[in-house]
C-alpha atoms as a PDB file:
ATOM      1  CA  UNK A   1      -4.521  -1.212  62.477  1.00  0.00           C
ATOM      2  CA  UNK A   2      -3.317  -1.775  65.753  1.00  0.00           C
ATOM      3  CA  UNK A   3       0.044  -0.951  64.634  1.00  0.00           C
ATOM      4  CA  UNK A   4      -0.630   2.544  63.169  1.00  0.00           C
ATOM      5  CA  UNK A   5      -2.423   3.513  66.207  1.00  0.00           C
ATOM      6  CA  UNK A   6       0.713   2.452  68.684  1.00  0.00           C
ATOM      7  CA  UNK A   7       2.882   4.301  66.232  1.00  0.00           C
ATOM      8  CA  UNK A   8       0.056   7.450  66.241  1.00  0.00           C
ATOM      9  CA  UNK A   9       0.797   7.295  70.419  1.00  0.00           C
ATOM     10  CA  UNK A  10       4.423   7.074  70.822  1.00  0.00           C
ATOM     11  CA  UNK A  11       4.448  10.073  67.872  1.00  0.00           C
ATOM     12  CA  UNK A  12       1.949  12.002  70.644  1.00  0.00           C
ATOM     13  CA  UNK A  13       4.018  11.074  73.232  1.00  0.00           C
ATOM     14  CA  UNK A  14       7.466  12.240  72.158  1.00  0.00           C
ATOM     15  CA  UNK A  15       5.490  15.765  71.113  1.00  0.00           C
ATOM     16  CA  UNK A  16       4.398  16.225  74.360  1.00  0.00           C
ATOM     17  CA  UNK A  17       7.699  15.409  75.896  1.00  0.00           C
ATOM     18  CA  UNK A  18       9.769  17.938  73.097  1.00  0.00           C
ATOM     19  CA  UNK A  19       6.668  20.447  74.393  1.00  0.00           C
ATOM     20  CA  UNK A  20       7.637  20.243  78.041  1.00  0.00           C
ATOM     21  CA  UNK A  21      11.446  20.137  77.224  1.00  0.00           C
ATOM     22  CA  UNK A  22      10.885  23.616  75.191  1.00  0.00           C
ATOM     23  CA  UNK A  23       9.070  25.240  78.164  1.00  0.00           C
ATOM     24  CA  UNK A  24      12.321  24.860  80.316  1.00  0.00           C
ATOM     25  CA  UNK A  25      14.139  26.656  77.636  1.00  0.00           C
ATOM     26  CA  UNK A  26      16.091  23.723  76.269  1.00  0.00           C
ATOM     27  CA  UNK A  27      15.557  24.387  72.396  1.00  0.00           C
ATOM     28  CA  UNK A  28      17.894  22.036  70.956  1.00  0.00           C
ATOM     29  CA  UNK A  29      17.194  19.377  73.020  1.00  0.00           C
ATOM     30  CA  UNK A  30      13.105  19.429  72.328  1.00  0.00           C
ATOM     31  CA  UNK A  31      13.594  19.996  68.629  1.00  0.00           C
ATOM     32  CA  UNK A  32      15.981  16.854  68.219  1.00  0.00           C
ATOM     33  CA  UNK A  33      13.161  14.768  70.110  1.00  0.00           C
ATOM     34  CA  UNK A  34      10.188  16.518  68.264  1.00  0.00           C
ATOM     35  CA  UNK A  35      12.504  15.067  65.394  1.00  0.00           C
ATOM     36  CA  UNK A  36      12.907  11.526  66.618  1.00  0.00           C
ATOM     37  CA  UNK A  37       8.937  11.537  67.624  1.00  0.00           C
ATOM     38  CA  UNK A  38       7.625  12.584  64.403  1.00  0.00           C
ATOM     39  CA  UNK A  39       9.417   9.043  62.420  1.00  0.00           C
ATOM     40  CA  UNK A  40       6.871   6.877  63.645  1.00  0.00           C
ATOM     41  CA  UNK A  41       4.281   8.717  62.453  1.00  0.00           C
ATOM     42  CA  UNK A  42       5.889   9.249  59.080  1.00  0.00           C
ATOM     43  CA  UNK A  43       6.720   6.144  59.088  1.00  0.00           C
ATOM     44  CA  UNK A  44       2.624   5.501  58.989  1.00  0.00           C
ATOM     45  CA  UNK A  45       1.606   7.599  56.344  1.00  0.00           C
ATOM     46  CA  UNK A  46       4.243   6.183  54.015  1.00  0.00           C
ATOM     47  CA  UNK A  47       3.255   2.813  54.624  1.00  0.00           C
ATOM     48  CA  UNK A  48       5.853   1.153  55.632  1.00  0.00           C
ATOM     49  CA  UNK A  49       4.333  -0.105  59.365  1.00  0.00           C
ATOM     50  CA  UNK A  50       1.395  -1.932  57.155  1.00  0.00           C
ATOM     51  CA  UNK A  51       3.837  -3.497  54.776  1.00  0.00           C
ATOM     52  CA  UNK A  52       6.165  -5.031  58.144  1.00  0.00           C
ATOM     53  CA  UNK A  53       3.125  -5.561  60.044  1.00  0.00           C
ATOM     54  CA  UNK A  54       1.750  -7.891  56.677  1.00  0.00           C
ATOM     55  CA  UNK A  55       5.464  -9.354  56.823  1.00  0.00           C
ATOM     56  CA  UNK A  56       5.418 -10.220  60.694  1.00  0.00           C
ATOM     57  CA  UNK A  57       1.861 -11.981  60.974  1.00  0.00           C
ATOM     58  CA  UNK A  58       2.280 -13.795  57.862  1.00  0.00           C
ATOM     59  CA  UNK A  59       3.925 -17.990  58.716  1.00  0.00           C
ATOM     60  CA  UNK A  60       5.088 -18.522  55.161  1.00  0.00           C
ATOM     61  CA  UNK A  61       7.315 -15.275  55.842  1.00  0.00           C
ATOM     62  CA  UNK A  62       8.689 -17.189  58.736  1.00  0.00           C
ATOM     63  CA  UNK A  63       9.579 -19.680  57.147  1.00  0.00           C
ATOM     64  CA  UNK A  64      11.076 -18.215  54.387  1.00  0.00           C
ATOM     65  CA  UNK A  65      13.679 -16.606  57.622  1.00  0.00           C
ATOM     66  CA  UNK A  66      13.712 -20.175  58.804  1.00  0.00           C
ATOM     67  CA  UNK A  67      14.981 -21.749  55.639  1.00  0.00           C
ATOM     68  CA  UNK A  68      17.407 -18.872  55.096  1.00  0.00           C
ATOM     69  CA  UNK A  69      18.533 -19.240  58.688  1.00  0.00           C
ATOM     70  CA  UNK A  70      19.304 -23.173  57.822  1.00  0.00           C
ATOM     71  CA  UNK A  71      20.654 -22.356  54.332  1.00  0.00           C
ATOM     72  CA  UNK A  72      23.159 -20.079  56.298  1.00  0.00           C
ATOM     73  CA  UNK A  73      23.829 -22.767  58.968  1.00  0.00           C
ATOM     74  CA  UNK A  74      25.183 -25.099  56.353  1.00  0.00           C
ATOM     75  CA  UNK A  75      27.503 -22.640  54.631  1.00  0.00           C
ATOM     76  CA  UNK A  76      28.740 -21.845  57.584  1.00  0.00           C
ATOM     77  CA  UNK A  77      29.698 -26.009  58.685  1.00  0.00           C
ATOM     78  CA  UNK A  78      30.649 -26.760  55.019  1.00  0.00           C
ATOM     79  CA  UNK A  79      33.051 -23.935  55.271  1.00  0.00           C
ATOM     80  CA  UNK A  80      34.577 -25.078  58.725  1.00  0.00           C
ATOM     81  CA  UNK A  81      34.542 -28.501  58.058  1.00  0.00           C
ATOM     82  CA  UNK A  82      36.805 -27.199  54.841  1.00  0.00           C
ATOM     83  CA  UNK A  83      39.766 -25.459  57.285  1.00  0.00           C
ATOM     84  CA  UNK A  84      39.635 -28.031  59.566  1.00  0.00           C
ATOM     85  CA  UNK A  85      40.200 -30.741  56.894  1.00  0.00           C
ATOM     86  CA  UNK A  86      42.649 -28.484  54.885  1.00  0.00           C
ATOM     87  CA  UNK A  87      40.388 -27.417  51.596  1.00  0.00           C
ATOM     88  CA  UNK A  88      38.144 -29.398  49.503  1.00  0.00           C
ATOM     89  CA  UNK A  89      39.567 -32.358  47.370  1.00  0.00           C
ATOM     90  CA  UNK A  90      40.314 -30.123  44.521  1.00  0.00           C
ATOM     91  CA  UNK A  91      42.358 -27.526  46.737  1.00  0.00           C
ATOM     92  CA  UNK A  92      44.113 -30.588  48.636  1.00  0.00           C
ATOM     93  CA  UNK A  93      45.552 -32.312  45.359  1.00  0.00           C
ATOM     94  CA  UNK A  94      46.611 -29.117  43.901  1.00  0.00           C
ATOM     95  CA  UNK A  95      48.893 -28.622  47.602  1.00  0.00           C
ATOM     96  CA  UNK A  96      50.161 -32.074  46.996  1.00  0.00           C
ATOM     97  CA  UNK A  97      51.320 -31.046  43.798  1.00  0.00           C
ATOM     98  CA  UNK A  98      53.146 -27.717  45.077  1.00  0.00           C
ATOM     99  CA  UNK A  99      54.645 -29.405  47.725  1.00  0.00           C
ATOM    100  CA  UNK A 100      55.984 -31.888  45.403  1.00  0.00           C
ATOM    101  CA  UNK A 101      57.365 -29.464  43.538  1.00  0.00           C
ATOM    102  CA  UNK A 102      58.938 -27.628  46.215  1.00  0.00           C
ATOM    103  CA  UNK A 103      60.898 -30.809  47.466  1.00  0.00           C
ATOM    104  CA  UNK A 104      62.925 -31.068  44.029  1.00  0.00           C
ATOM    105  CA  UNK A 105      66.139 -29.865  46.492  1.00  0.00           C
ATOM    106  CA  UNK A 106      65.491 -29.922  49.818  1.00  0.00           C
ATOM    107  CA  UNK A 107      68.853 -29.736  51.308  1.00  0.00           C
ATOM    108  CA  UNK A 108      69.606 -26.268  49.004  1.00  0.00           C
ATOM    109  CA  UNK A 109      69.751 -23.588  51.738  1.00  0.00           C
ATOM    110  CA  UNK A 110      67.789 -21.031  51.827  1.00  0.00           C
ATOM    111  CA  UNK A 111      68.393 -17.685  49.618  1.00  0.00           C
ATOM    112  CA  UNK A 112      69.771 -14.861  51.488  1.00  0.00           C
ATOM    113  CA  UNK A 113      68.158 -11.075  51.365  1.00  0.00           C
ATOM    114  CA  UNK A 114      70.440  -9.633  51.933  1.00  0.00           C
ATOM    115  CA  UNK A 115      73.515  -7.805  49.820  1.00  0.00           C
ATOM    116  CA  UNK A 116      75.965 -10.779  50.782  1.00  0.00           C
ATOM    117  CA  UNK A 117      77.938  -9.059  53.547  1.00  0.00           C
ATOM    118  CA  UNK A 118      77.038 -11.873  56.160  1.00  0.00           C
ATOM    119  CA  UNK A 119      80.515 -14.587  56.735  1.00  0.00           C
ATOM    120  CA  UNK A 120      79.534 -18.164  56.464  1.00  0.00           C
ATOM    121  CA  UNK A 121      79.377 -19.542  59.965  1.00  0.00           C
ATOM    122  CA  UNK A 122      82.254 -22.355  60.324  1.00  0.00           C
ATOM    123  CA  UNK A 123      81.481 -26.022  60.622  1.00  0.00           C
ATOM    124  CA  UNK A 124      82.096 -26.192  63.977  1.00  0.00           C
ATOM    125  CA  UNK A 125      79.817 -23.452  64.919  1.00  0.00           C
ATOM    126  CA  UNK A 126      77.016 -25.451  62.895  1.00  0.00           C
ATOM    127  CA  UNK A 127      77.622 -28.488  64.713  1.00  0.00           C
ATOM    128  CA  UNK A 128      77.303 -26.587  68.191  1.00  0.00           C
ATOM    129  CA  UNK A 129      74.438 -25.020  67.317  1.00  0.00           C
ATOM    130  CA  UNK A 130      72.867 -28.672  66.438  1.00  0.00           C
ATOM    131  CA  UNK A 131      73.039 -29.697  70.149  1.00  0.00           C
ATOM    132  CA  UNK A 132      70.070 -29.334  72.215  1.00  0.00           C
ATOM    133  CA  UNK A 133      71.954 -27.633  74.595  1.00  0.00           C
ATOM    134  CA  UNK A 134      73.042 -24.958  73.004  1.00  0.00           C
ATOM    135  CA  UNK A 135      69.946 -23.573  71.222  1.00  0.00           C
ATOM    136  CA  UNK A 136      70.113 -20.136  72.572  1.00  0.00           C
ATOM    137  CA  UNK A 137      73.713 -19.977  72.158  1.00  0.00           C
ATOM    138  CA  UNK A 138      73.176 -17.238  69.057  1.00  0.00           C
ATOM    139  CA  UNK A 139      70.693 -15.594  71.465  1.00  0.00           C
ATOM    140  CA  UNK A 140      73.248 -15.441  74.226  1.00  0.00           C
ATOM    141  CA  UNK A 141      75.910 -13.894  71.936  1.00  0.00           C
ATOM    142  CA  UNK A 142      74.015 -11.300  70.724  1.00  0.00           C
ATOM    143  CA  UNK A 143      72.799 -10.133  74.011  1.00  0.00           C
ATOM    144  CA  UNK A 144      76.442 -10.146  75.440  1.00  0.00           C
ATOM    145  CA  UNK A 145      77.750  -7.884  72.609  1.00  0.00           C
ATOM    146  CA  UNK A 146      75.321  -5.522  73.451  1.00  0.00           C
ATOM    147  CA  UNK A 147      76.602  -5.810  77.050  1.00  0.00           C
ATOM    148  CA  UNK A 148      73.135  -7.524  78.130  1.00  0.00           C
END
């Protein structure tokens, strides 16, 4: 009851305010808010304030939210704990299994994309490339070709 009557009020309210913003001959502006005020009202005779008031005084509807709230919670940690630990057992064997697979050659290089127009780089130029000096030396060349 109370609820239907603080709805009745704003509705009264926001037709009194569209009334005075019509008298200074702002038309649009008081019909959008005679719009607006006339939901709550509506929202009355349909019945929907009765059925969320009944909803929001009621404790077992609480904790109904409360359980779903938890229920949430713990999908939520499950489902961290899971990428932080790398999948469940079932997803972690199965990557065992493809990496296992995968390491049949591991010293086979890499395939190239593209249509085989690259030289092979000379043994030499592998083994300076290996020192940890020289790890930007490819960097370095590029940029002085392009006069950088």
């Amino acid at each position: 009851m109370l609820a239907e009557t603080i709805c009745s009020a704003v509705s009264a309210a926001g037709l009194g305010v569209a009334a005075v913003t019509a008298w200074r001959k702002r038309f649009l502006t008081a019909t959008r808010i005679a719009a607006y005020s006339l939901v709550p009202i509506a929202l009355v005779l349909t019945g929907v304030v009765s059925w969320v008031a009944g909803i929001a005084f009621k404790p077992a509807v609480w904790l109904g939210f409360g359980l779903l709230g938890l229920a949430w919670l713990l999908f939520m940690t499950t489902r961290a704990i899971e990428r932080r630990t790398g999948g469940t057992g079932k997803e972690r064997r199965a990557a065992a299994r493809a990496e296992r697979g995968r390491a049949v050659a591991p010293e086979a290089p890499a395939p190239s994309l593209g249509a085989g127009t690259a030289r092979p780089r000379p043994e030499a130029a592998r083994q300076r490339s290996a020192e940890p000096g020289d790890d930007f030396s490819d960097i370095e060349a590029i940029l002085k070709k392009h006069g950088i």
